[in-house]
Protein backbone atom coordinates (compact mmCIF):
# COMPACT_ATOMS: atom_id res chain seq x y z
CA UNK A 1 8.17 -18.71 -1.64
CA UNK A 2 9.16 -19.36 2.16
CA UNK A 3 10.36 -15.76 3.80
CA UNK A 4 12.99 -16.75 6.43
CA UNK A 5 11.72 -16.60 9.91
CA UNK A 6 13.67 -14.59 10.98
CA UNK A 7 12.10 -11.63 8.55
CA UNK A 8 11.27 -8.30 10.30
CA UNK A 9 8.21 -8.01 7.71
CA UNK A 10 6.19 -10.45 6.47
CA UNK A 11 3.39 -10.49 4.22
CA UNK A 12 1.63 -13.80 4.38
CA UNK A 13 -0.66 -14.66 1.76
CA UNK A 14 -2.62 -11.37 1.33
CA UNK A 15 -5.33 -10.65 -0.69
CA UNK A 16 -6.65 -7.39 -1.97
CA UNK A 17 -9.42 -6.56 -3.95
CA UNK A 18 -11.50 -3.35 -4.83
CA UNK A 19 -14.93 -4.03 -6.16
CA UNK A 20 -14.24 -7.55 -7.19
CA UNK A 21 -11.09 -6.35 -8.85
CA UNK A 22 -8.18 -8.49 -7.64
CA UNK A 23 -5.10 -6.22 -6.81
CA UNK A 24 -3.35 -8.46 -4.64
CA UNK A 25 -3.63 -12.21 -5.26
CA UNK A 26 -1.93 -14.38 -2.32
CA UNK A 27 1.46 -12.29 -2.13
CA UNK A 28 4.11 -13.23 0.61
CA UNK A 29 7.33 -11.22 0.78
CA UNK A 30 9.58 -11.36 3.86
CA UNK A 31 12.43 -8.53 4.14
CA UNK A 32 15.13 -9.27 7.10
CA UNK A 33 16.38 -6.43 9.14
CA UNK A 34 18.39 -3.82 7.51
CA UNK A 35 17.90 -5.00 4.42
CA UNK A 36 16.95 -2.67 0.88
CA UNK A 37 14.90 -4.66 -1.11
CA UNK A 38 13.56 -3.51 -4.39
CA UNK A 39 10.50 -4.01 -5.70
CA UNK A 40 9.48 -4.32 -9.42
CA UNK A 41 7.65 -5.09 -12.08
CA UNK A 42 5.02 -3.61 -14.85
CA UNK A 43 2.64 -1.12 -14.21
CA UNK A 44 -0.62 -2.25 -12.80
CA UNK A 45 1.75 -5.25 -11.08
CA UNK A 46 0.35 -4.28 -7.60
CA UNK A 47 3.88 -2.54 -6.28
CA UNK A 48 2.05 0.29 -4.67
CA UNK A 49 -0.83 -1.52 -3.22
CA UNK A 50 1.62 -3.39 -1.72
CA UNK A 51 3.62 -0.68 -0.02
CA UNK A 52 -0.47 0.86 0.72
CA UNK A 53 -1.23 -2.44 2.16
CA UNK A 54 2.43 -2.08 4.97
CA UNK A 55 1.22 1.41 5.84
CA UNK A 56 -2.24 0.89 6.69
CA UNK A 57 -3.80 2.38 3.89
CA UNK A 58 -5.15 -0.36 2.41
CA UNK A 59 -7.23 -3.08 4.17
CA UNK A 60 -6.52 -6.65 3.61
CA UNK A 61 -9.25 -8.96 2.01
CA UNK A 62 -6.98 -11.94 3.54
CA UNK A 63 -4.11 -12.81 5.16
CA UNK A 64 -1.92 -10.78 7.18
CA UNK A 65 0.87 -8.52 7.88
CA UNK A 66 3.41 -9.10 10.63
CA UNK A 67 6.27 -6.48 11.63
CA UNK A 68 8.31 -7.53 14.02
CA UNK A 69 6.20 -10.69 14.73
CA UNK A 70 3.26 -9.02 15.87
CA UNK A 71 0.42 -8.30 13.34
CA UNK A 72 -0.36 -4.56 12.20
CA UNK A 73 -3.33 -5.36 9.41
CA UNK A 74 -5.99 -4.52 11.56
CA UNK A 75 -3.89 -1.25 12.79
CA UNK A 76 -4.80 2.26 11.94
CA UNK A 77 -2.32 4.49 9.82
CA UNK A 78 -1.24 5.93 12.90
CA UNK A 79 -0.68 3.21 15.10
CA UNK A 80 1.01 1.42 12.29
CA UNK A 81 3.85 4.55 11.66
CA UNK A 82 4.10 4.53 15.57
CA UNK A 83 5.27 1.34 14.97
CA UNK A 84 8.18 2.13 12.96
CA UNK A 85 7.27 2.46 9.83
CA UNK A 86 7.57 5.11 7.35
CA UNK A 87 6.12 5.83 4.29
CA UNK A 88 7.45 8.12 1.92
CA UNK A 89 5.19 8.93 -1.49
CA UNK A 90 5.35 9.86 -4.66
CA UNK A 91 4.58 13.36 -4.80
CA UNK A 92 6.43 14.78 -1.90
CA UNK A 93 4.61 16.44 1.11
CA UNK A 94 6.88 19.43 2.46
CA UNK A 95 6.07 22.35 4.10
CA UNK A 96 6.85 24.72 1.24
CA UNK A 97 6.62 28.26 2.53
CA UNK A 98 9.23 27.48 5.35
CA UNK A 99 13.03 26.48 5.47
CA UNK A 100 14.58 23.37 5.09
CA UNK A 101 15.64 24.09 8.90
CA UNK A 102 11.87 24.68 10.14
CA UNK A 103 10.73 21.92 8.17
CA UNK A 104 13.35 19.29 9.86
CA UNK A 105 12.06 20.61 13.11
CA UNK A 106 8.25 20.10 12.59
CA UNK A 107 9.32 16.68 11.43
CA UNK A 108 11.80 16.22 14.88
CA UNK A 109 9.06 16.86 17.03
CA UNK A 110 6.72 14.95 18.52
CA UNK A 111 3.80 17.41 18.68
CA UNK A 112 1.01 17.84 16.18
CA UNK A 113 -0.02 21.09 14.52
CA UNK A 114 2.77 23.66 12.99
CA UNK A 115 2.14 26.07 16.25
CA UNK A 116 3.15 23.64 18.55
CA UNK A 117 6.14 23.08 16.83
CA UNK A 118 7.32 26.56 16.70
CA UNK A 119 7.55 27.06 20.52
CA UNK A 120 9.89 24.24 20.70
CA UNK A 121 12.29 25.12 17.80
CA UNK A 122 16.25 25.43 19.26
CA UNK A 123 15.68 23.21 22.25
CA UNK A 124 19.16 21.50 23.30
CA UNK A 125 20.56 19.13 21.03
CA UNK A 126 17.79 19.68 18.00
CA UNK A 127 20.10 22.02 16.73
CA UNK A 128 22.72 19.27 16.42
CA UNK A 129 20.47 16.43 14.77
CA UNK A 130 18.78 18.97 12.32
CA UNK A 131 21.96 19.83 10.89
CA UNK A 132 22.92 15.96 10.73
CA UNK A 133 19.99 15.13 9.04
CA UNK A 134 20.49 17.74 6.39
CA UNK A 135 23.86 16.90 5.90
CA UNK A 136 22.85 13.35 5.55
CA UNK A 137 20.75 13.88 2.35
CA UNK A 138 22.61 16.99 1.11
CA UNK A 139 20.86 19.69 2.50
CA UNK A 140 23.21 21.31 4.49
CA UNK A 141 24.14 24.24 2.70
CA UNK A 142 20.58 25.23 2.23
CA UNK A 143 19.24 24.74 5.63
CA UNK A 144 17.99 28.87 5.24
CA UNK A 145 16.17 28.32 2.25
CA UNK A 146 12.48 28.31 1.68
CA UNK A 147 11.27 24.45 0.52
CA UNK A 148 9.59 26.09 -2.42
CA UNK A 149 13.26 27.25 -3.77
CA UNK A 150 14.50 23.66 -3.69
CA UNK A 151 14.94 21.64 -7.38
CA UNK A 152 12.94 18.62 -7.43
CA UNK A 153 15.73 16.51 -5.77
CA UNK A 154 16.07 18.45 -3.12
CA UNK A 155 12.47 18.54 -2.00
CA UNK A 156 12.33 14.75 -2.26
CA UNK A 157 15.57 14.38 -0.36
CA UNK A 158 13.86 16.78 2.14
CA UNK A 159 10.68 13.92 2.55
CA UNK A 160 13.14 11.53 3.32
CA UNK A 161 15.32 13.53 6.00
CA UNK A 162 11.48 14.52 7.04
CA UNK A 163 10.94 10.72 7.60
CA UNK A 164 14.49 9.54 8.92
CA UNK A 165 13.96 12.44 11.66
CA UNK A 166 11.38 9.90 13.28
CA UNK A 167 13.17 7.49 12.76
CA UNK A 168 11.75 4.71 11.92
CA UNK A 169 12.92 1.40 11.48
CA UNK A 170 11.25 0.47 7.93
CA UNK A 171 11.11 3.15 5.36
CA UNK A 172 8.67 2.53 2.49
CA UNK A 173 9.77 4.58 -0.92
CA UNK A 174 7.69 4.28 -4.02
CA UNK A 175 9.38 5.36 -6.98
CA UNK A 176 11.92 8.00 -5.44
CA UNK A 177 14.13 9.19 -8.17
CA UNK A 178 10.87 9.61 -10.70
CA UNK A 179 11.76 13.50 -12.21
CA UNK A 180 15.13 13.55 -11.06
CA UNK A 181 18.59 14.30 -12.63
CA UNK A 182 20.92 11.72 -13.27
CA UNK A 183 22.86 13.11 -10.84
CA UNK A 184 20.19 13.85 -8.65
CA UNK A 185 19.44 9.79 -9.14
CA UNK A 186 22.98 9.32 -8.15
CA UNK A 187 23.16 10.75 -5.11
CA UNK A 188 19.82 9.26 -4.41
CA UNK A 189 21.35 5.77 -4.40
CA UNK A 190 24.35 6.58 -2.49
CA UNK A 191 22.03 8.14 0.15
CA UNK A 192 20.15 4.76 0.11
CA UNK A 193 23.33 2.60 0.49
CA UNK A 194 24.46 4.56 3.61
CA UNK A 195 20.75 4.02 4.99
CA UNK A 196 20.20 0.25 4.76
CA UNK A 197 21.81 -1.70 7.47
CA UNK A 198 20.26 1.19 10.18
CA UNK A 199 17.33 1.19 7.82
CA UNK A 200 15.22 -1.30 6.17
CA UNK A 201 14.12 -0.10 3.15
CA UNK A 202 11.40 -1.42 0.47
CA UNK A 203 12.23 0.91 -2.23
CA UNK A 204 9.64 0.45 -5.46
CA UNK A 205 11.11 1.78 -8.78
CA UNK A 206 10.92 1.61 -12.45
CA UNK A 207 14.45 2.70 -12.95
CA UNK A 208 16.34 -0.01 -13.49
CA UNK A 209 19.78 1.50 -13.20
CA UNK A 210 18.81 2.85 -9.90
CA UNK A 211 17.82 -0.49 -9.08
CA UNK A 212 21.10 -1.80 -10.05
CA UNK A 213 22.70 0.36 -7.84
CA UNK A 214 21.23 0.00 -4.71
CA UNK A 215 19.65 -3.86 -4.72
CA UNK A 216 20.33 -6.30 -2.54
CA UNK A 217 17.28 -8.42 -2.98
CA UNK A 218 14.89 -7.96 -5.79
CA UNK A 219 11.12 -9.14 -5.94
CA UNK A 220 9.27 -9.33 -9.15
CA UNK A 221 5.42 -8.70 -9.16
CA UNK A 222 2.93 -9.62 -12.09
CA UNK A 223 -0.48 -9.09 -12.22
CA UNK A 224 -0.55 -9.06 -8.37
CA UNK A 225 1.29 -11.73 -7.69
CA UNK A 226 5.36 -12.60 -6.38
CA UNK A 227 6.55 -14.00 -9.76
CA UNK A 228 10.80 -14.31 -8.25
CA UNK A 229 12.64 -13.27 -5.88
CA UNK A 230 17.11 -12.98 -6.15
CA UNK A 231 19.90 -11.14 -6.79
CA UNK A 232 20.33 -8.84 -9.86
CA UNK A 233 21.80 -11.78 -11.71
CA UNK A 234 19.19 -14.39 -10.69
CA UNK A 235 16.40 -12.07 -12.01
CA UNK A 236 18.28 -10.80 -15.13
CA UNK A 237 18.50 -14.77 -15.68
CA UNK A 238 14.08 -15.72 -15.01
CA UNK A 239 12.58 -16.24 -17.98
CA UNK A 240 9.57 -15.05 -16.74
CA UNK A 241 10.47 -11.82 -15.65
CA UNK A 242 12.12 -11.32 -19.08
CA UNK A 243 8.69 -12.40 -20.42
CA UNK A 244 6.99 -10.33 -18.12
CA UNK A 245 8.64 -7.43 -17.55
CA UNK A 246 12.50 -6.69 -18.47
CA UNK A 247 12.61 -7.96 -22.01
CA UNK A 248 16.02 -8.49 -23.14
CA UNK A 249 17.34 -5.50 -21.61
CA UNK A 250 17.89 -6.76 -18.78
CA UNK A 251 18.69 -4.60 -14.81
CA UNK A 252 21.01 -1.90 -15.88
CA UNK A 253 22.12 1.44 -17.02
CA UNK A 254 21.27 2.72 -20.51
């Protein structure tokens, strides 16, 4: 598989392995700018080593990752979220004893460490973009309440506001809408569909109708390889992902 040029990440030909375990086994995926590409496949298919491998977290064996045409392999976690990319996992990571307010703050600012935050809470325009970004995921009519009180859903809509408040230009999601509603999986995707396009997203997920909703792009991994790459209807068609993965159900809504 050739990534276009003109992608804003590529993986080239990486290689990861833990203990002589192959996770990773020459993988290239490009994703263009803006784009929300969805990545699949069976458990064990290397999905989240993958996203790992973006963020930092996981050191290459070989090859390389480029963002933006400059490689970030080699970077720290840090360095690599300075970058512009964020990372958003599967267990969510909220500040549960304050508000949804306090908690778009801490993630607003710039400064490390809670205190630091505190002193800087209801500076000039924060105000303004907290309340956006809680309105953007659906927060805004419980911008008072204490992150413990929120339903599932909410507190994983509150890691992504948490996230789009820095920013970031790639946005890394691995298996968002795992415990939610239906509806809570609905508004999920419409949220996702208003991001991309500002946004690139790499969204990993086992729910298929989800996946449905919101691909552009889908890539297929097996046993820690890129087994296709295409539209819903180009993968629903593969043989080999049928074999390997969807059976004869196919990408869609139960």
């Amino acid at each position: 598989m050739n990534p276009a040029p003109q992608s804003q990440l590529l993986i080239d030909r990486a290689q990861v392995s833990f203990g002589g375990f192959i996770a990773i086994s020459d993988l290239t995926l490009g994703v263009g700018q803006g784009e929300l590409r969805c990545l699949i496949g069976p458990n064990g298919a290397g999905k989240t080593t993958a996203l790992d491998v973006i963020c930092g977290k996981t050191k290459l064996s070989a090859g390389e990752v480029r963002f933006r045409d400059k490689p970030i392999h080699r970077l720290s976690e840090h360095s690599i979220a300075r970058a512009g990319i964020g990372r958003k996992f599967q267990v969510p990571s909220v500040f549960r004893e304050l508000s949804v307010r306090d908690n778009l703050y801490i993630g607003r600012s710039g400064q490390p460490g809670i205190l630091a935050n505190l002193f800087s809470f209801g500076q000039s325009g924060e105000k303004e973009e907290i309340e956006r970004l809680a309105a953007l995921v659906g927060l805004q009519d419980e911008l008072e309440t204490p992150a413990a009180f929120l339903s599932h859903g909410q507190t994983q809509w509150l890691e992504i506001a948490l996230i789009l408040a820095q920013n970031p230009l790639l946005i890394l999601m691995d298996e968002p809408t795992a415990g939610m509603t239906q509806q809570e999986t609905k508004k999920t995707a419409e949220l996702f569909c208003r991001l991309r396009g500002k946004h690139t997203l790499i969204v990993v997920e086992h729910d298929m109708g989800f996946v449905r909703d919101i691909a552009q792009t889908i890539s297929v991994m097996h046993q820690g390889k890129m087994l296709a790459e295409g539209t819903i209807a180009e993968i629903e068609a593969n043989q080999a992902v049928r074999d390997a993965y969807l059976g004869s159900g196919g990408i869609g809504h139960a």
